[in-house]
Protein backbone atom coordinates (compact mmCIF):
# COMPACT_ATOMS: atom_id res chain seq x y z
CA UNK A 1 -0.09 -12.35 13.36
CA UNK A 2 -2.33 -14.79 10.86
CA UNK A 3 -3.63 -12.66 8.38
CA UNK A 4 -7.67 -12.96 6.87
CA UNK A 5 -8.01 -13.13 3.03
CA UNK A 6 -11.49 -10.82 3.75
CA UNK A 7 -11.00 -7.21 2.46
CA UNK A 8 -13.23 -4.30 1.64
CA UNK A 9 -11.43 -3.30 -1.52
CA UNK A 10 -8.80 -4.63 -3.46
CA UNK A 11 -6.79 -1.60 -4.97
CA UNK A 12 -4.69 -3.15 -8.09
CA UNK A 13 -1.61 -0.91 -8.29
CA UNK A 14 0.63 1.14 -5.77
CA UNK A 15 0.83 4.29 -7.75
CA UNK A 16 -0.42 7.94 -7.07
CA UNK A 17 -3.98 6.87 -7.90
CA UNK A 18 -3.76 3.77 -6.06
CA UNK A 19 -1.99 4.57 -3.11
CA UNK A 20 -4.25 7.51 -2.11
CA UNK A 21 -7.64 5.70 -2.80
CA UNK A 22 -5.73 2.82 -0.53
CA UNK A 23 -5.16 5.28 2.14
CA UNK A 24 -8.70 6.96 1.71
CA UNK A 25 -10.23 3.46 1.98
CA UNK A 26 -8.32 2.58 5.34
CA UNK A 27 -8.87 5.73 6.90
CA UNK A 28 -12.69 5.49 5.97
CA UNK A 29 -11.96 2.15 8.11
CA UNK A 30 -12.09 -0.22 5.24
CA UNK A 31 -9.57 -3.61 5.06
CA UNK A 32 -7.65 -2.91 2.16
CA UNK A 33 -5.34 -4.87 0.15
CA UNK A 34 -2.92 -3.25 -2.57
CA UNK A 35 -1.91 -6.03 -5.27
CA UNK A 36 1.68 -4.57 -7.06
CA UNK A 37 3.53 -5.74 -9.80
CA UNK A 38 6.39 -4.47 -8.42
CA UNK A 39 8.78 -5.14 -5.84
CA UNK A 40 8.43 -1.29 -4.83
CA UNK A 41 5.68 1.00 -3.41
CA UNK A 42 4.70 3.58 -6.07
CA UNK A 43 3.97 1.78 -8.77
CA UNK A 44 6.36 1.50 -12.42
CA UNK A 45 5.94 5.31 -13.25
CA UNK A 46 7.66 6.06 -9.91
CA UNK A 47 10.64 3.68 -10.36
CA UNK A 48 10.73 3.73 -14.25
CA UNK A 49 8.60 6.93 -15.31
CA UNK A 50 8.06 10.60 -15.13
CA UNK A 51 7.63 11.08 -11.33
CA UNK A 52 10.50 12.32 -9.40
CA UNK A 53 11.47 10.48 -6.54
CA UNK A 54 9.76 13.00 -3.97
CA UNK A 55 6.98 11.22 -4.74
CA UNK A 56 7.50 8.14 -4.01
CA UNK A 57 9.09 9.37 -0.53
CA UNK A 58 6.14 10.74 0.56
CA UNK A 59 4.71 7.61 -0.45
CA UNK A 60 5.88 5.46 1.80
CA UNK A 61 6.74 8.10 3.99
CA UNK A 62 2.33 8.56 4.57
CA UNK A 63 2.07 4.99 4.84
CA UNK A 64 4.48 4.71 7.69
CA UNK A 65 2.74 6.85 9.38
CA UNK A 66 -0.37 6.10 9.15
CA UNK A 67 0.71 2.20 10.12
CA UNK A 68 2.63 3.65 13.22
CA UNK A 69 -0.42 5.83 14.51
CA UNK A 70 -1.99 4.21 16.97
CA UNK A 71 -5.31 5.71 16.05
CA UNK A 72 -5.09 3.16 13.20
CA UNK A 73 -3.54 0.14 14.22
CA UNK A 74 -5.72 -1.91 13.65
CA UNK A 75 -5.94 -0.85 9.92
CA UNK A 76 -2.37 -1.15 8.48
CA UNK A 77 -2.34 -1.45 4.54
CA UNK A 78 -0.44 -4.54 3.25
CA UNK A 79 0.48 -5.29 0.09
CA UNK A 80 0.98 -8.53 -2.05
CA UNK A 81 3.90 -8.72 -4.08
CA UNK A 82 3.14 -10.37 -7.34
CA UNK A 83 6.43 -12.17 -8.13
CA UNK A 84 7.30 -16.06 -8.57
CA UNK A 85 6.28 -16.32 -4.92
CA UNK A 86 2.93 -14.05 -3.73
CA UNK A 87 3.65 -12.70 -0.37
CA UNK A 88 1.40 -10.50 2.16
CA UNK A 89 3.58 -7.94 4.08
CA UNK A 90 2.93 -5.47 6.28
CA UNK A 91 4.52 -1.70 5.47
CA UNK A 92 5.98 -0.48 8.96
């Protein structure tokens, strides 16, 4: 599927913050893309920080869900990886 380089918002982090204005954003209907640091959803406080790791299952756990509900296919969140090479993946 080619992918467009036009979003609504740009969310700069994966985190608790980021993740659920992401998800409020697509389910608004917004195209949203999440830029991360990390090779990870849930930002360096989830992998490196204070929050247990409940957190960041239910994470990833909401965004697979909301990317395999039908009412929203057309609306799944992607994120860009920032590493040596940037890359545009879909989370299913």
């Amino acid at each position: 599927m080619p992918h467009s380089w036009d979003y609504d918002a740009v969310v700069i982090g994966s985190g608790p913050g980021g993740e659920g204005a992401a998800m409020g954003l697509v389910k608004q209907g917004a195209r949203v893309a999440v830029i991360e640091r990390y090779h990870n959803v849930g930002g360096g406080c989830t992998h490196w920080g204070t929050i247990p790791s409940k957190a960041l299952r239910h994470a990833v756990s909401r965004i697979i869900e909301f990317n395999q509900n039908p009412l929203y296919s057309d609306h799944s969140v992607f994120f860009v990886l920032l590493s040596p090479i940037s890359l545009i993946m879909p989370i299913t």
